[in-house]
Protein backbone atom coordinates (compact mmCIF):
# COMPACT_ATOMS: atom_id res chain seq x y z
CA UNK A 1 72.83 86.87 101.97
CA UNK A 2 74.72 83.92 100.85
CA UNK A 3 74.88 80.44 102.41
CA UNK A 4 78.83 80.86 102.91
CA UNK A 5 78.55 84.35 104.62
CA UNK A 6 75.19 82.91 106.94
CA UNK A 7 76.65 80.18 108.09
CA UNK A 8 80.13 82.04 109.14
CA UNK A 9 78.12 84.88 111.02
CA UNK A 10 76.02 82.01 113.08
CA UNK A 11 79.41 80.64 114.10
CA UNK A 12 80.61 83.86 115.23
CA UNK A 13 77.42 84.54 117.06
CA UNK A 14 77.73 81.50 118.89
CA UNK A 15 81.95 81.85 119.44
CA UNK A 16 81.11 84.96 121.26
CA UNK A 17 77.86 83.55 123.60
CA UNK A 18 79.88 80.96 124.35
CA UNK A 19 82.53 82.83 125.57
CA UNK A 20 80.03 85.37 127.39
CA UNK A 21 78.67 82.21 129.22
CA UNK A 22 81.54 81.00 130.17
CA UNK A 23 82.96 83.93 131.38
CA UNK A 24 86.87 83.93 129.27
CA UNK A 25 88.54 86.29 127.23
CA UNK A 26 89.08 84.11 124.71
CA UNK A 27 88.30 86.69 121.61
CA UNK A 28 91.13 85.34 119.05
CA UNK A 29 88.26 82.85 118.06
CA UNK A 30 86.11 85.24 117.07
CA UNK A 31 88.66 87.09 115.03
CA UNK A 32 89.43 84.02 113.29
CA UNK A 33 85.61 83.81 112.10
CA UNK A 34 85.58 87.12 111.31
CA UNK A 35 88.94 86.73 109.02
CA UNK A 36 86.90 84.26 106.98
CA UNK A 37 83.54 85.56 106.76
CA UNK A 38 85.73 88.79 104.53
CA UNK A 39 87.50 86.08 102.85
CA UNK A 40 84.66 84.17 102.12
CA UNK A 41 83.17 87.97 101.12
CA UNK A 42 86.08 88.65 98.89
CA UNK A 43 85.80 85.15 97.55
CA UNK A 44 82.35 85.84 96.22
CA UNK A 45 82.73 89.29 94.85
CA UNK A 46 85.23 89.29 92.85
CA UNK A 47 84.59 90.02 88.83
CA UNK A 48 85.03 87.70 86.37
CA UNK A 49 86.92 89.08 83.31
CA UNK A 50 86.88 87.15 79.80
CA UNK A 51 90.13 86.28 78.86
CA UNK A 52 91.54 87.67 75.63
CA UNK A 53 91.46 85.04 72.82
CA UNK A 54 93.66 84.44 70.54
CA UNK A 55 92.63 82.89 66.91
CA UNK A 56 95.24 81.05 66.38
CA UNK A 57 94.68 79.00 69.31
CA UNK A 58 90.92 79.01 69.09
CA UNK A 59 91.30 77.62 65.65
CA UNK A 60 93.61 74.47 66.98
CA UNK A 61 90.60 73.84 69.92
CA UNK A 62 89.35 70.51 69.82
CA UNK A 63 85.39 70.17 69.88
CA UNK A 64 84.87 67.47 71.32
CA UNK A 65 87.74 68.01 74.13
CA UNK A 66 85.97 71.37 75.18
CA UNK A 67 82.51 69.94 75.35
CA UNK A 68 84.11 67.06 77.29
CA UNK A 69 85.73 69.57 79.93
CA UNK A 70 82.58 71.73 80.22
CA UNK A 71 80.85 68.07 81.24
CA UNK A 72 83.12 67.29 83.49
CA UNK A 73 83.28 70.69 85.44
CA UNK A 74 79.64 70.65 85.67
CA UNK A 75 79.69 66.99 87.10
CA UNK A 76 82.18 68.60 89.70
CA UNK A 77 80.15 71.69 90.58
CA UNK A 78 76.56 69.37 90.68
CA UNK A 79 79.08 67.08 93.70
CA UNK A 80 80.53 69.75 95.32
CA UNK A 81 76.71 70.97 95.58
CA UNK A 82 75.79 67.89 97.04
CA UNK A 83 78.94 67.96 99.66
CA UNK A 84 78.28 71.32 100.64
CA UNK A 85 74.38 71.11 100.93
CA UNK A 86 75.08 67.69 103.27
CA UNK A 87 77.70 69.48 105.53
CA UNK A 88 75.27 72.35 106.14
CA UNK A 89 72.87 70.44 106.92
CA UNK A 90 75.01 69.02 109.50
CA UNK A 91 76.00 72.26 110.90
CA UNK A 92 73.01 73.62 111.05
CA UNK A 93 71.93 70.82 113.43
CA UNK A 94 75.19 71.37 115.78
CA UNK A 95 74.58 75.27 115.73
CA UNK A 96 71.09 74.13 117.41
CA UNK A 97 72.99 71.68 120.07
CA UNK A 98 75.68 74.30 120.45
CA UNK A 99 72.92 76.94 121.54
CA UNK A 100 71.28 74.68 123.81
CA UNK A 101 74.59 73.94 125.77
CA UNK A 102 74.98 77.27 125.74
CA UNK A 103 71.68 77.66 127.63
CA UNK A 104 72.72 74.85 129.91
CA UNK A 105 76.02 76.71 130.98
CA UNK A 106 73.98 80.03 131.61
CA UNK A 107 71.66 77.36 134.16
CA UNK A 108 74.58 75.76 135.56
CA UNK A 109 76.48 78.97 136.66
CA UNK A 110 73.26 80.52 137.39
CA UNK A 111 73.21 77.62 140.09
CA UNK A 112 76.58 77.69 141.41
CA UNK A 113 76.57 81.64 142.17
CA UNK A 114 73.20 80.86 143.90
CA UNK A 115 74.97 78.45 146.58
CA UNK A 116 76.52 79.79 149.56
CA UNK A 117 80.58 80.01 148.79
CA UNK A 118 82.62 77.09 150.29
CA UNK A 119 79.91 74.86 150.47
CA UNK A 120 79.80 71.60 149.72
CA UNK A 121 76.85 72.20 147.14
CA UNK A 122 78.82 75.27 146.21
CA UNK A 123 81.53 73.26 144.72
CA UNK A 124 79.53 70.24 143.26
CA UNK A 125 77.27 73.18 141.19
CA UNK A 126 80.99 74.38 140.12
CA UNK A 127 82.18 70.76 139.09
CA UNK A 128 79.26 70.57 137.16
CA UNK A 129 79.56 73.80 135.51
CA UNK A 130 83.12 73.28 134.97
CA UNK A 131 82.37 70.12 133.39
CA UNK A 132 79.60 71.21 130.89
CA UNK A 133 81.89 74.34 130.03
CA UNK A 134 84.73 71.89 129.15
CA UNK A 135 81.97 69.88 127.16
CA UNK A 136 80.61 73.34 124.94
CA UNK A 137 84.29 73.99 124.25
CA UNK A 138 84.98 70.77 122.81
CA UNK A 139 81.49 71.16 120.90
CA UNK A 140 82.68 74.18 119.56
CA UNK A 141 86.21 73.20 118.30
CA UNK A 142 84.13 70.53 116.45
CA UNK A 143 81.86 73.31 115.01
CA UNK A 144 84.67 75.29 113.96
CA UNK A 145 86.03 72.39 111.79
CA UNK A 146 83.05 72.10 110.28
CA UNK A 147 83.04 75.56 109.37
CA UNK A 148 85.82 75.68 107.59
CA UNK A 149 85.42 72.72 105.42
CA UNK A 150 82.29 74.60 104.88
CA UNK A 151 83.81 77.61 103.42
CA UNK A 152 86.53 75.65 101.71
CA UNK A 153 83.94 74.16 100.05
CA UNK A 154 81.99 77.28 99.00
CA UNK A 155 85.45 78.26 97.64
CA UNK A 156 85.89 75.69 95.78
CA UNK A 157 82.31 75.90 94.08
CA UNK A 158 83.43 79.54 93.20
CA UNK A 159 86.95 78.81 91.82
CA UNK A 160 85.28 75.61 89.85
CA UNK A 161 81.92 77.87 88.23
CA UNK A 162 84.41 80.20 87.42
CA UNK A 163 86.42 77.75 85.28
CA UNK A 164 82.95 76.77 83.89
CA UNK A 165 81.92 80.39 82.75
CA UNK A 166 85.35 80.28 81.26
CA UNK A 167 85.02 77.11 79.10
CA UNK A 168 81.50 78.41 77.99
CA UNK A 169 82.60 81.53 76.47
CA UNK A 170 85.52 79.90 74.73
CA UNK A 171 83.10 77.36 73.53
CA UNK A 172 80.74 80.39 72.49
CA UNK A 173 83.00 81.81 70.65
CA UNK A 174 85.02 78.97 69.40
CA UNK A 175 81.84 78.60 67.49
CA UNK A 176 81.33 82.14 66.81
CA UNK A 177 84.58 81.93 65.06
CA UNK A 178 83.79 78.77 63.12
CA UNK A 179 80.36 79.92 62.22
CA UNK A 180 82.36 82.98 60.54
CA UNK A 181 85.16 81.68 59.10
CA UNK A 182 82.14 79.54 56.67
CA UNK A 183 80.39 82.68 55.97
CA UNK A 184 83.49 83.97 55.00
CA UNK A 185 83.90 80.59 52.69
CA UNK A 186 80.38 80.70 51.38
CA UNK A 187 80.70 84.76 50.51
CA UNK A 188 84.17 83.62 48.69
CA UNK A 189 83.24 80.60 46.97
CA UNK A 190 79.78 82.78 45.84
CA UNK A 191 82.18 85.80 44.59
CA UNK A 192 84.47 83.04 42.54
CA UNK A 193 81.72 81.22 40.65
CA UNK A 194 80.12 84.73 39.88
CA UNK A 195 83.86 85.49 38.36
CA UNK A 196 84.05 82.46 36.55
CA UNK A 197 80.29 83.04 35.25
CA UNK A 198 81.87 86.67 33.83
CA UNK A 199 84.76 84.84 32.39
CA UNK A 200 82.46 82.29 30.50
CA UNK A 201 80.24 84.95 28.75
CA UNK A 202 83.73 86.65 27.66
């Protein structure tokens, strides 16, 4: 399983305890995930075709440009990489804290249902219940955010190694084709001086 695709099911696993915990119907969250984790899916599966190249406009390619452009790409992949590795890592440390005030909401309400109703301790175990609830919530917006710069992210690497394969196998056969075209030269310029050898002895 990919990073993209674990990281969007751990969100949606924790969306759903949280709202189990707290006791809402608050499900459109969870959808949401869900509409990413296929697009994240779709994202990732989709075939790269090679493009159909034309000779003409292999022939007028710059080099140097194209090697220049495959650099470049790669430099933007390799940071993108980087990004995306640091802003895991960063999730994956607030999924941890989110589960924990998860656990701390099941304790809380776990405490206010065990207090007579109407009593004073009643209603300070609901305060503070209320209060953590409010405090996971805000958590979890925050967690959300960071899950969709996360898959932005992983969409971008996709979009960008995709441009990459794409440079590469113009490159490959850019040089396919030049590689060719001299064999072509060298098999001509052989087949003249043989001619001109015949043309001598005559």
């Amino acid at each position: 399983m990919n990073t993209s695709f674990r990281f969007l099911i751990l969100t949606i696993f924790i969306s759903l305890g949280f709202i189990t915990s707290c006791n809402d119907d608050e499900m459109t969250s969870a959808e949401e995930e869900k509409s990413i984790v296929n697009d994240t899916t779709n994202v990732a599966s989709t075939p790269t075709e090679p493009p159909p190249y034309d000779d003409e406009e292999i022939d007028k390619i710059n080099p140097e440009d194209l090697s220049r452009q495959i650099k470049e790409i790669g430099e933007k992949i390799e940071k993108l990489e980087k990004e995306s590795t640091r802003h895991f890592d960063e999730y994956t440390q607030m999924a941890e804290f989110q589960k924990k005030i998860l656990g701390e909401i099941r304790r809380k309400k776990m405490i206010m249902r065990s207090k007579p109703v109407g009593s004073e301790e009643q209603k300070k175990a609901q305060k503070d219940f209320e209060d953590e609830k409010k405090y996971g919530k805000e958590k979890l917006q925050i967690l959300k955010e960071k899950n969709i710069l996360l898959h932005r992210l992983t969409k971008s690497i996709t979009e960008a190694k995709k441009e990459q394969m794409e440079l590469q196998k113009k490159q490959d056969y850019f040089l396919k084709r030049q590689k060719e075209k001299q064999e072509k030269e060298k098999q001509e310029k052989e087949k003249q001086e043989k001619e001109n050898k015949k043309t001598k002895k005559n």
